[in-house]
N, C-alpha and C. Protein backbone atom coordinates (compact mmCIF):
# COMPACT_ATOMS: atom_id res chain seq x y z
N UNK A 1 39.70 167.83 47.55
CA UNK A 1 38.61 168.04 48.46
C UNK A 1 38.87 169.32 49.26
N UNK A 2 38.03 170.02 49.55
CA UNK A 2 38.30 171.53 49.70
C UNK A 2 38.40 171.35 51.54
N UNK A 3 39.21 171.77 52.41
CA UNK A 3 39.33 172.22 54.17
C UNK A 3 40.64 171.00 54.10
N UNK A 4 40.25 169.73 53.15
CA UNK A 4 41.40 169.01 53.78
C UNK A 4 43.19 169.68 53.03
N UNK A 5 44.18 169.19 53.56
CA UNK A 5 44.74 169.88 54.03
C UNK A 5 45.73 168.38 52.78
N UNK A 6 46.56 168.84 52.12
CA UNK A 6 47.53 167.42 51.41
C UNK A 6 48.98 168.41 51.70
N UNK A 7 49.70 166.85 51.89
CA UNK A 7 50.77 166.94 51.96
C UNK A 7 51.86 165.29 51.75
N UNK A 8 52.44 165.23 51.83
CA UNK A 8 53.30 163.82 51.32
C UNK A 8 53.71 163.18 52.27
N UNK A 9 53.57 161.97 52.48
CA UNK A 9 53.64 161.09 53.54
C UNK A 9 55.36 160.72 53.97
N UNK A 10 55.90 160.61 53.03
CA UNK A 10 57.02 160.49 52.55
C UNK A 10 58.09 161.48 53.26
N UNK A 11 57.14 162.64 52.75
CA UNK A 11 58.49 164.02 53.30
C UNK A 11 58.15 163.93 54.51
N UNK A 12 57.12 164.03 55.13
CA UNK A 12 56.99 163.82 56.64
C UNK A 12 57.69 162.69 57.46
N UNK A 13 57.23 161.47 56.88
CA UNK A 13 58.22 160.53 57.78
C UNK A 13 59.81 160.89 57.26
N UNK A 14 60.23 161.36 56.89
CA UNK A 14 61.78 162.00 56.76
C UNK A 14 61.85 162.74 57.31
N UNK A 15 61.02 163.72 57.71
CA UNK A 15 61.23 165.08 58.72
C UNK A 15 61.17 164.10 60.06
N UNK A 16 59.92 163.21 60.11
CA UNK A 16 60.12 162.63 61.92
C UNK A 16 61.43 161.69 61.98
N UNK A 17 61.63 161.41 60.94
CA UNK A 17 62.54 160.16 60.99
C UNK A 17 64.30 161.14 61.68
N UNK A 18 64.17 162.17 61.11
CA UNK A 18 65.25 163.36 60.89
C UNK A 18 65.45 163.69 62.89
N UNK A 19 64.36 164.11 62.75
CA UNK A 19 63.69 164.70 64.34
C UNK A 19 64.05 163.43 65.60
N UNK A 20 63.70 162.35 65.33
CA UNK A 20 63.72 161.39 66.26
C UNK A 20 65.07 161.00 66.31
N UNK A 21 65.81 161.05 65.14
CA UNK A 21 67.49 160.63 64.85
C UNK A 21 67.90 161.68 65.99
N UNK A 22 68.05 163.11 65.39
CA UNK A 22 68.78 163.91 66.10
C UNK A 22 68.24 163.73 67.92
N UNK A 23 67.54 163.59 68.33
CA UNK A 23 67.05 164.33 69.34
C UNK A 23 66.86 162.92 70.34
N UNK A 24 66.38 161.55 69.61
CA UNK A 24 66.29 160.50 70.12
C UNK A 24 65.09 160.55 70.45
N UNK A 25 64.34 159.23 70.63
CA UNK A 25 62.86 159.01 71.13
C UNK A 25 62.27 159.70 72.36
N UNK A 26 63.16 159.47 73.81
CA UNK A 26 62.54 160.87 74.49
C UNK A 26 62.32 161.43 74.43
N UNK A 27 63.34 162.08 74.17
CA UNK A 27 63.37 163.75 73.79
C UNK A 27 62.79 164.49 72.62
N UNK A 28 61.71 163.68 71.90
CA UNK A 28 61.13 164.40 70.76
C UNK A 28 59.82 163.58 71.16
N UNK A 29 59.48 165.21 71.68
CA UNK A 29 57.89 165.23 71.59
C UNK A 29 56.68 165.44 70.44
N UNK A 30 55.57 165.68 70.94
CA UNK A 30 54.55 165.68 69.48
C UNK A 30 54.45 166.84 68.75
N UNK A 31 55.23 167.80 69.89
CA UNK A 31 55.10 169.49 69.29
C UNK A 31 56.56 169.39 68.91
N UNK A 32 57.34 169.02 69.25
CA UNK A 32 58.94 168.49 68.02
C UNK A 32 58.61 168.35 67.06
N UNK A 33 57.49 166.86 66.44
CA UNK A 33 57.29 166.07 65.51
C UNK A 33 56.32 167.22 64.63
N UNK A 34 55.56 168.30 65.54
CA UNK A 34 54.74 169.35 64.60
C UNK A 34 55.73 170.10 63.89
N UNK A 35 56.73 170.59 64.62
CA UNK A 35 57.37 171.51 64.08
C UNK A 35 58.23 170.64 62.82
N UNK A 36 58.81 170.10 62.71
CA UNK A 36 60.10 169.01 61.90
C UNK A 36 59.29 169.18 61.27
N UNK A 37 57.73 168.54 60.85
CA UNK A 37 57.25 168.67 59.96
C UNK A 37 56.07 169.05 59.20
N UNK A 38 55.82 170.42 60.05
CA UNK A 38 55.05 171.19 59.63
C UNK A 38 53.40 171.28 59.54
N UNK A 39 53.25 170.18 60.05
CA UNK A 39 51.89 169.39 60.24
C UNK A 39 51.48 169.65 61.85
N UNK A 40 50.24 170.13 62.01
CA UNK A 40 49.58 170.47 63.45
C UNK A 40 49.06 168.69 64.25
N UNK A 41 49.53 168.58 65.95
CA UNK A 41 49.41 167.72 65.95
C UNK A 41 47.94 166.35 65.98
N UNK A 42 46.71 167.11 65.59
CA UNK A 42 45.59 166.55 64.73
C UNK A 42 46.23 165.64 63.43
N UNK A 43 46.67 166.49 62.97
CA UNK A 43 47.34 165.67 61.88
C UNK A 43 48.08 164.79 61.75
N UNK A 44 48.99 164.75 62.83
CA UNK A 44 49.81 163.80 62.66
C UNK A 44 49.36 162.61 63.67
N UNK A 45 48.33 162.68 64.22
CA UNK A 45 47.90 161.69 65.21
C UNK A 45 47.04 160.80 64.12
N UNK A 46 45.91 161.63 63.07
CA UNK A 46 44.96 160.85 62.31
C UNK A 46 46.17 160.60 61.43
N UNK A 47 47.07 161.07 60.64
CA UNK A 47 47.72 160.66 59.62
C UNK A 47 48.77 159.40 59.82
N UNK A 48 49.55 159.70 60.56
CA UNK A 48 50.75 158.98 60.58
C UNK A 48 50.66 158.06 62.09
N UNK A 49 49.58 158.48 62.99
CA UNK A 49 49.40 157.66 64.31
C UNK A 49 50.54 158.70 65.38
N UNK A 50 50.31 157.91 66.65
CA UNK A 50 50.73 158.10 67.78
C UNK A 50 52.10 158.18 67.93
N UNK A 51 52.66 158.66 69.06
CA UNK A 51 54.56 158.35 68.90
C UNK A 51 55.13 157.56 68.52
N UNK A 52 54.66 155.97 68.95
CA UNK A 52 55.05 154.84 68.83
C UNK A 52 54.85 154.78 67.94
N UNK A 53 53.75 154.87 66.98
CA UNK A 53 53.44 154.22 66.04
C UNK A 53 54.17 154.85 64.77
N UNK A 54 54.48 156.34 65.26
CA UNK A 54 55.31 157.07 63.51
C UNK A 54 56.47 156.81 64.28
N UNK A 55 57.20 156.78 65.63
CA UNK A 55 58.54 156.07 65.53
C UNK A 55 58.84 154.88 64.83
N UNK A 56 57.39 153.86 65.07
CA UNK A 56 57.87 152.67 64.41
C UNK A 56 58.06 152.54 62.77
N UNK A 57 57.43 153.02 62.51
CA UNK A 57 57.34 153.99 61.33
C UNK A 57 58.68 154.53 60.79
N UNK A 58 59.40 155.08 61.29
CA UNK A 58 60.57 155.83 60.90
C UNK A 58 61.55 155.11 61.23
N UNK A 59 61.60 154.09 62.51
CA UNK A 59 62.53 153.31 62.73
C UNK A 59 62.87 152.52 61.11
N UNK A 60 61.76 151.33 60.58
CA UNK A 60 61.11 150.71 59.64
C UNK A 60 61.79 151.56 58.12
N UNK A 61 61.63 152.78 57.85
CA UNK A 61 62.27 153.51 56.77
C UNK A 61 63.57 153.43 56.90
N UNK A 62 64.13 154.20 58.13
CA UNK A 62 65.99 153.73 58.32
C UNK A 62 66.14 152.74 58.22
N UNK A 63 65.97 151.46 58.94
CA UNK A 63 66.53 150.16 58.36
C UNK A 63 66.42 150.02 57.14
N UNK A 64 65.10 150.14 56.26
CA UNK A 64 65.05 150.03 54.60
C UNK A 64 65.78 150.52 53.98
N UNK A 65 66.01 151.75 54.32
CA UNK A 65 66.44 152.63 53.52
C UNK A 65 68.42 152.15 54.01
N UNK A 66 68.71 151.85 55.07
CA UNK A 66 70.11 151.60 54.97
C UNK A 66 70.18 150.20 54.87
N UNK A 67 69.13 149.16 55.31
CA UNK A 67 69.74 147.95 54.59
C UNK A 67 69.76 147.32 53.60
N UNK A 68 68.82 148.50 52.43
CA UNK A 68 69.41 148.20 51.21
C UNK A 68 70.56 148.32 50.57
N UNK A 69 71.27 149.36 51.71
CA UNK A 69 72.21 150.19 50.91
C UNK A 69 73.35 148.82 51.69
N UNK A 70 73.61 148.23 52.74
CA UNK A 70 74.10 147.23 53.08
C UNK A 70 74.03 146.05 52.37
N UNK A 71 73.21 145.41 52.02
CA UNK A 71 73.22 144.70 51.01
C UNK A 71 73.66 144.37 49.95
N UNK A 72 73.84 145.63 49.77
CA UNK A 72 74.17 145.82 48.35
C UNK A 72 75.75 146.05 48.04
N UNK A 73 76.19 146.78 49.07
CA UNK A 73 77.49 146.63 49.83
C UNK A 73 78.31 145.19 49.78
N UNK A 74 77.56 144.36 50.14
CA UNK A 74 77.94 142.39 50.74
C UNK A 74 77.65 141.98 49.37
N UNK A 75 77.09 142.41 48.14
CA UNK A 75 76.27 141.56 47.34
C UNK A 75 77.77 140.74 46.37
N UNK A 76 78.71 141.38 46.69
CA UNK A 76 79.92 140.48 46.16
C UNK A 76 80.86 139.83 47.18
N UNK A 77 80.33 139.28 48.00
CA UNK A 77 80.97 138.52 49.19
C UNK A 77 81.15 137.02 49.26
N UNK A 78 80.65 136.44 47.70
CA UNK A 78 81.25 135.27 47.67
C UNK A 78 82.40 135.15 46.54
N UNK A 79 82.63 136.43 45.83
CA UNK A 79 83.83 136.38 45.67
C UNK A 79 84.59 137.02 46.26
N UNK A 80 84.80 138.42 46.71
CA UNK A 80 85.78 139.47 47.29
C UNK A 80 84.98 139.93 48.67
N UNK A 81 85.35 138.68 49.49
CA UNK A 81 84.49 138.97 50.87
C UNK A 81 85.08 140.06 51.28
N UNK A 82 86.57 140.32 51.66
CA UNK A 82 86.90 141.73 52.31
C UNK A 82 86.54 142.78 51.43
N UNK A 83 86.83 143.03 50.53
CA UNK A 83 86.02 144.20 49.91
C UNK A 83 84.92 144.36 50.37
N UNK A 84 83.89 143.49 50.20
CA UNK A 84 82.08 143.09 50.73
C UNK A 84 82.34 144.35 52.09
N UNK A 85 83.08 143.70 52.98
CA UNK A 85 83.33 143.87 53.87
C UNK A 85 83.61 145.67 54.06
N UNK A 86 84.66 145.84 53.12
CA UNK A 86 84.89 147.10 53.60
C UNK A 86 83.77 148.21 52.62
N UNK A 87 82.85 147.67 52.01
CA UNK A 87 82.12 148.26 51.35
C UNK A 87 80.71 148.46 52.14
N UNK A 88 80.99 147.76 53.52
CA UNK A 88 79.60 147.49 54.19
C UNK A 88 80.15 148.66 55.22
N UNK A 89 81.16 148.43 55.75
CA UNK A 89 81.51 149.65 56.22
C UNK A 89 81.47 150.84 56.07
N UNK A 90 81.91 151.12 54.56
CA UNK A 90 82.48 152.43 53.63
C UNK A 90 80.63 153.20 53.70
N UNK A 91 79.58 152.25 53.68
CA UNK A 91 77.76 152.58 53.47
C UNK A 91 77.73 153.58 55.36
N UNK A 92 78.35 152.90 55.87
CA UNK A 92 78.55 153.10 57.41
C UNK A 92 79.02 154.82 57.54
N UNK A 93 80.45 155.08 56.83
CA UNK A 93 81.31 155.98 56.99
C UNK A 93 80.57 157.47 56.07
N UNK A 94 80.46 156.96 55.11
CA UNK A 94 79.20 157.68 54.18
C UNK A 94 78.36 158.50 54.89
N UNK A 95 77.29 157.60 55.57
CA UNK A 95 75.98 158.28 56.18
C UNK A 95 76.60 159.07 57.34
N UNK A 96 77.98 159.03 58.18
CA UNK A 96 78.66 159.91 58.81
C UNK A 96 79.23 160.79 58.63
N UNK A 97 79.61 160.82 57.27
CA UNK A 97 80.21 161.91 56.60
C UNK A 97 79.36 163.01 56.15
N UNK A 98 77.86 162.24 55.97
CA UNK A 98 76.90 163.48 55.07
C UNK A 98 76.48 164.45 56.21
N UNK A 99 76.74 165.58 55.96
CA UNK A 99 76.41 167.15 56.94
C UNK A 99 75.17 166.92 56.44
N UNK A 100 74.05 166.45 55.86
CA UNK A 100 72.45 166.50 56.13
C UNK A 100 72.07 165.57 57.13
N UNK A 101 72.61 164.79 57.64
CA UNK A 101 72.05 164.00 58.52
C UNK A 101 73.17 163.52 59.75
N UNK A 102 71.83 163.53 61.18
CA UNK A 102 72.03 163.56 62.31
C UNK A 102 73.32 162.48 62.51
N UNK A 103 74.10 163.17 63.16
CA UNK A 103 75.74 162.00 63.70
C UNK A 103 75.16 160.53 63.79
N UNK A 104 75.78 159.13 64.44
CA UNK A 104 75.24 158.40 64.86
C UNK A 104 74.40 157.50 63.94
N UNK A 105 73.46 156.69 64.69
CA UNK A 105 72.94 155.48 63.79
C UNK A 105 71.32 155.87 64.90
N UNK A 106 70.20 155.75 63.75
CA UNK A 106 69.22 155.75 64.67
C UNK A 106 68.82 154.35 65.38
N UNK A 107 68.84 153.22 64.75
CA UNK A 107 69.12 151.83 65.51
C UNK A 107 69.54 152.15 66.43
N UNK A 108 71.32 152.10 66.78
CA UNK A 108 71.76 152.14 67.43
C UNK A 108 71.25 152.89 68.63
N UNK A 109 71.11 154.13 68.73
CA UNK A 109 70.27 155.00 69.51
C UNK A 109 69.31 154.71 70.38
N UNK A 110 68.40 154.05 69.33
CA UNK A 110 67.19 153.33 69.82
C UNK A 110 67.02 152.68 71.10
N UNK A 111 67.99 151.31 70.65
CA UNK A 111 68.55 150.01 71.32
C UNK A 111 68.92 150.51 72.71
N UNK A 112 69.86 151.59 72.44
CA UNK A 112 70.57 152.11 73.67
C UNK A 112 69.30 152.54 74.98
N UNK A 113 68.55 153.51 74.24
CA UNK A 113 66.97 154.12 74.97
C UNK A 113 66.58 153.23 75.40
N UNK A 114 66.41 151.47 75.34
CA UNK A 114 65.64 150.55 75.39
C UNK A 114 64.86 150.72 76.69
N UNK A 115 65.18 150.98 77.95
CA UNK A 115 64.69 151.46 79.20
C UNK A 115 63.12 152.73 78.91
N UNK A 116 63.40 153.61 77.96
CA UNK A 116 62.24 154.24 78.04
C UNK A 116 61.40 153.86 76.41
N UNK A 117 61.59 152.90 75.96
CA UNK A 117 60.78 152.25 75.21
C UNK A 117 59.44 151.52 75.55
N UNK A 118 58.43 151.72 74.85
CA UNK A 118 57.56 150.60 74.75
C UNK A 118 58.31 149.01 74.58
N UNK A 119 57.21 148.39 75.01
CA UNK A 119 57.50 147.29 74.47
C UNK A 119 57.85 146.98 73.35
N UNK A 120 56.60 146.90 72.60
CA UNK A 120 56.82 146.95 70.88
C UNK A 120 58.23 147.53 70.26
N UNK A 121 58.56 149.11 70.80
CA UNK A 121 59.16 149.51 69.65
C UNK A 121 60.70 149.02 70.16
N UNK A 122 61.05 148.62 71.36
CA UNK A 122 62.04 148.35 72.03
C UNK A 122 62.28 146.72 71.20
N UNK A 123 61.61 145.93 70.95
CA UNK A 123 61.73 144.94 70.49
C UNK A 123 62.04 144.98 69.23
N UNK A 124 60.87 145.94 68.34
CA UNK A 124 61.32 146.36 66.63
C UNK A 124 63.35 146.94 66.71
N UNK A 125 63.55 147.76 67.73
CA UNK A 125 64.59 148.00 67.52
C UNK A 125 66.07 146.58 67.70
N UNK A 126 65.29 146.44 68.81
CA UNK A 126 66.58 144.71 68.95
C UNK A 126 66.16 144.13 67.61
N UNK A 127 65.26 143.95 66.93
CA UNK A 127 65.05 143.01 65.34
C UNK A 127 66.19 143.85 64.28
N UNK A 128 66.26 145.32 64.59
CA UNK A 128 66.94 145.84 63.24
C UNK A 128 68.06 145.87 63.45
N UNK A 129 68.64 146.24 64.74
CA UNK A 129 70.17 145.65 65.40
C UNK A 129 70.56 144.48 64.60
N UNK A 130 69.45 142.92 64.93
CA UNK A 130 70.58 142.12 64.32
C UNK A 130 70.36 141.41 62.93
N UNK A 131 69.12 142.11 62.69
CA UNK A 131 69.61 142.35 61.09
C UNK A 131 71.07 142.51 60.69
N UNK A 132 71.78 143.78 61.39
CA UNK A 132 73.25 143.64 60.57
C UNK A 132 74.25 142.08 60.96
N UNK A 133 74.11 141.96 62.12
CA UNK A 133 74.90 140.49 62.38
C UNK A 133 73.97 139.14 61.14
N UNK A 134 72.94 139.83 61.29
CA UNK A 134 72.47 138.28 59.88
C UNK A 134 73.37 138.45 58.59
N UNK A 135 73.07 139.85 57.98
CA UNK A 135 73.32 140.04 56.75
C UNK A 135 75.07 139.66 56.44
N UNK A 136 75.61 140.03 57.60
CA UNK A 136 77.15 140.16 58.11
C UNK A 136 77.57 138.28 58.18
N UNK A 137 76.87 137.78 58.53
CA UNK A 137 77.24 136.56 58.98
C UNK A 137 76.61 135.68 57.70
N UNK A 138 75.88 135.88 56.72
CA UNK A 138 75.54 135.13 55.65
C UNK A 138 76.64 135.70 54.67
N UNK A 139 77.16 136.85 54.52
CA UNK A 139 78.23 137.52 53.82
C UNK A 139 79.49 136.78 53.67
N UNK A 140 80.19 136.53 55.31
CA UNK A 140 81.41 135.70 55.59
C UNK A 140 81.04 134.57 55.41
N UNK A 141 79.70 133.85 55.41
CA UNK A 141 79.47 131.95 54.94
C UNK A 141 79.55 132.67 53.56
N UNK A 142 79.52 132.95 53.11
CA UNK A 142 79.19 133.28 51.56
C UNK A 142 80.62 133.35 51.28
N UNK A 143 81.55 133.88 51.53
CA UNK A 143 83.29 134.62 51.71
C UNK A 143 83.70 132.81 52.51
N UNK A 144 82.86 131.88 52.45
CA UNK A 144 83.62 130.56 52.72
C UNK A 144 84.16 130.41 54.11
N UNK A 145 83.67 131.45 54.46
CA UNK A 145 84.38 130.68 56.39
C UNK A 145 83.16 130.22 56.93
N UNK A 146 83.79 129.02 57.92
CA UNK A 146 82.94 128.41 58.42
C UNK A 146 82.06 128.56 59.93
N UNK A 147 80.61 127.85 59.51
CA UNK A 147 79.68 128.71 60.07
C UNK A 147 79.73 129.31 61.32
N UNK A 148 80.86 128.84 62.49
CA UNK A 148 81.16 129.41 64.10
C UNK A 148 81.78 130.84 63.62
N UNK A 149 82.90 130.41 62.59
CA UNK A 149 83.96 131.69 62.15
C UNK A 149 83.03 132.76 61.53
N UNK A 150 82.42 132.57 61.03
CA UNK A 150 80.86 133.12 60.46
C UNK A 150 80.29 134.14 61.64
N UNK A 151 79.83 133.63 62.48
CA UNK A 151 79.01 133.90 63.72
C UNK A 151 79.74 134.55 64.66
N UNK A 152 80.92 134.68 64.86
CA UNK A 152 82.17 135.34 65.39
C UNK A 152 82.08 136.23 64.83
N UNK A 153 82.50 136.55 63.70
CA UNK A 153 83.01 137.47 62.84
C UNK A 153 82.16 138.73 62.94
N UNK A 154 80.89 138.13 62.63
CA UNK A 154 79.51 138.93 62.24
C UNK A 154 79.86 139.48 63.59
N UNK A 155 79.79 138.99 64.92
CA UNK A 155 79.20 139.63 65.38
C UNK A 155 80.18 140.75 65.95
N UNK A 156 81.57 140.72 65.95
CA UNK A 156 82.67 141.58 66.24
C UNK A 156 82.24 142.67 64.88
N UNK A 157 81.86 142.23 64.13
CA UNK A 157 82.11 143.40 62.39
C UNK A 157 81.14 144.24 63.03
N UNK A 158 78.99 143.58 63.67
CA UNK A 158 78.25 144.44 63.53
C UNK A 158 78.68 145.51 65.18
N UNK A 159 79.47 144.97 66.03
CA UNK A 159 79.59 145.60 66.79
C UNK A 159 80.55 146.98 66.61
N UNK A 160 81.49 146.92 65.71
CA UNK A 160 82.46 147.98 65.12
C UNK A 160 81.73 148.87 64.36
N UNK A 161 80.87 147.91 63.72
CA UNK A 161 79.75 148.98 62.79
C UNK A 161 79.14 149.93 63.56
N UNK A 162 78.27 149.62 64.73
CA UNK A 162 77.50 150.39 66.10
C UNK A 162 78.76 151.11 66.42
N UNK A 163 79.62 150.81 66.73
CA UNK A 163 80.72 152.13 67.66
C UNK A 163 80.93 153.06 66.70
N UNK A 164 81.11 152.68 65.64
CA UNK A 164 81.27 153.98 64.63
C UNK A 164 80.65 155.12 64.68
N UNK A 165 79.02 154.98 64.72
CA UNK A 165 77.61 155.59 65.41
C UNK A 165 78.04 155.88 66.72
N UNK A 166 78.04 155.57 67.24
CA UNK A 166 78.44 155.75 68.84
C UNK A 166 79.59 157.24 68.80
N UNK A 167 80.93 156.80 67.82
CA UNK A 167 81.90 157.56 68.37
C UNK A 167 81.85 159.08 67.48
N UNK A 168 80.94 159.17 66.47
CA UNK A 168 81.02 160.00 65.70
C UNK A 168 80.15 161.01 66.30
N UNK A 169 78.86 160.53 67.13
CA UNK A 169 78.16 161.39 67.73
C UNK A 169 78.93 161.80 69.30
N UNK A 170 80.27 161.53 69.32
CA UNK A 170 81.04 161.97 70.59
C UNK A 170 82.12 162.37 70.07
N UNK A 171 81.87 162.87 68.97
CA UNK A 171 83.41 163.96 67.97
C UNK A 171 84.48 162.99 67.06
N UNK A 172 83.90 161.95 67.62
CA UNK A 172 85.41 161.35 66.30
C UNK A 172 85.60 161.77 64.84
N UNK A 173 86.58 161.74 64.16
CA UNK A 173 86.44 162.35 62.84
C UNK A 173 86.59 161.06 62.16
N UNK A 174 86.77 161.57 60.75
CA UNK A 174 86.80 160.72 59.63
C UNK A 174 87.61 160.07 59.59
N UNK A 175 89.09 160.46 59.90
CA UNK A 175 90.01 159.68 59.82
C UNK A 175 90.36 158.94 60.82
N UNK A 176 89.79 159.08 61.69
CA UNK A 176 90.03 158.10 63.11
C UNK A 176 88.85 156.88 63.11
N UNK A 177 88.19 157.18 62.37
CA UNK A 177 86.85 156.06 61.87
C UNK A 177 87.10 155.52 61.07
N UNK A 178 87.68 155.84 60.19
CA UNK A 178 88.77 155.12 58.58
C UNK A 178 89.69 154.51 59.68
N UNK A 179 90.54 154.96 60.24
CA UNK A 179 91.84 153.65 60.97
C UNK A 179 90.76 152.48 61.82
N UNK A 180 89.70 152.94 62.15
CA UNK A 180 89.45 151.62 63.11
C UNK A 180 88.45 150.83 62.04
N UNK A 181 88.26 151.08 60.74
CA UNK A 181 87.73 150.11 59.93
C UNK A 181 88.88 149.73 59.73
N UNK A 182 90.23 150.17 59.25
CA UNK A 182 91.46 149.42 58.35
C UNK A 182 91.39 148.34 59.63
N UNK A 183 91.64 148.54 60.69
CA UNK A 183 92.42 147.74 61.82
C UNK A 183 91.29 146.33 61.82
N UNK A 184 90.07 146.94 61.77
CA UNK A 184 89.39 145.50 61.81
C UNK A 184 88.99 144.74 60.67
N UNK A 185 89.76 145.27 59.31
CA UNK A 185 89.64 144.69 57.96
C UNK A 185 90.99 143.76 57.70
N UNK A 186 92.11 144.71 58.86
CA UNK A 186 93.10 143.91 58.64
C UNK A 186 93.08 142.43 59.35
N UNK A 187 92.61 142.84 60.72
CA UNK A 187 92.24 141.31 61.19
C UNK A 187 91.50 140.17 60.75
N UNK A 188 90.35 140.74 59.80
CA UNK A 188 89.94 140.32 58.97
C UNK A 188 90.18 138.82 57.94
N UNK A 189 91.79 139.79 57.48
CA UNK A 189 91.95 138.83 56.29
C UNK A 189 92.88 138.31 56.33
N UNK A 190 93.17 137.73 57.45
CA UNK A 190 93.68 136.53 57.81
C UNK A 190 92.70 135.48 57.44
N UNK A 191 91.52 135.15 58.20
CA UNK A 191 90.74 134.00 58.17
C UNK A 191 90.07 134.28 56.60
N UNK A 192 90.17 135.69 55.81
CA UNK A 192 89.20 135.30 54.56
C UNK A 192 90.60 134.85 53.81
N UNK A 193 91.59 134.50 54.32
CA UNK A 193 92.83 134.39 52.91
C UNK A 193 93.37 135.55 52.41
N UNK A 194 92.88 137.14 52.62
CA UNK A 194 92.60 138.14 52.28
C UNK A 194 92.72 138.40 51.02
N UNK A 195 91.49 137.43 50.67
CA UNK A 195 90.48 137.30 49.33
C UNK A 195 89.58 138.70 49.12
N UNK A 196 90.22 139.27 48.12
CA UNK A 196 89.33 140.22 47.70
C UNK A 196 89.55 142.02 48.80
């Protein structure tokens, strides 16, 4: 159709998703979100909606897009739960390691902002937070510990998971993020038998 204007929905919510990571929800405005991705902000108001609504939006892609990759991580955790384990991590250390993308965890981030959130998106973000304590805590029932040891576990693992995010966007390196996964894999496998 000839004046309208195409472009991919896809690459855009990766450019805002990119934009809102680095910079955080405050601090990325609608003329941020023009520039990241190239789109005037007409466009991105009829296309993709309002702040909230392409944050929620981009929030919604990061969780997909990393809790598949978590999943998939745990998907052998009823036989070799610590492996599971350090493979859910290793998805963690990965996305910190890659020089294309912003330090940190955008969840995490989020959660933290919760004060200058909407309602809505302040709430979407507490839902994708404990997504990892679910997935984490059906992993270790799955790895045979029982359901309190379960619920413990998860929730010390998803909290190590968040500091990782936390400490990498305040300079930690690789190898100081590798010792504090060993240290909490080693505590670990005591209670799994250190099965797997």
């Amino acid at each position: 159709m000839a004046g309208k204007k195409r472009f991919d929905v896809a690459t855009a919510l990766d450019a805002a998703m990119i934009q809102f990571w680095r910079a955080g929800y405050a601090d990325t405005s609608v003329d941020n979100l023009s520039r990241a991705t190239g789109l005037n902000r007409s466009s991105i108001y009829s296309s993709l909606g309002d702040k909230d609504t392409l944050f929620t939006a981009c929030l919604e892609r990061y969780s997909t897009r990393y809790g598949a990759k978590y999943d998939a991580a745990l998907s052998c955790a009823a036989d070799r739960p610590l492996a599971a384990v350090r493979a859910f991590f290793d998805v963690t250390l990965e996305r910190i390691a890659d020089p294309g993308l912003p330090d940190g965890c955008l969840v995490a981030q989020t959660v933290m902002a919760t004060p200058v959130l909407s309602v809505g998106v302040a709430a979407r973000a507490r839902e994708a937070i404990g997504f990892q304590h679910t997935r984490l805590c059906g992993a270790l029932k799955a790895g045979r510990l029982s359901d309190e040891a379960a619920e413990s576990y998860a929730a010390h693992l998803a909290a190590v998971n968040q500091s990782l995010a936390v400490m990498s966007r305040a300079g930690a390196g690789a190898e100081q993020l590798r010792g504090i996964v060993d240290v909490t894999l080693d505590a670990l496998a005591g209670p799994l038998g250190a099965r797997g």
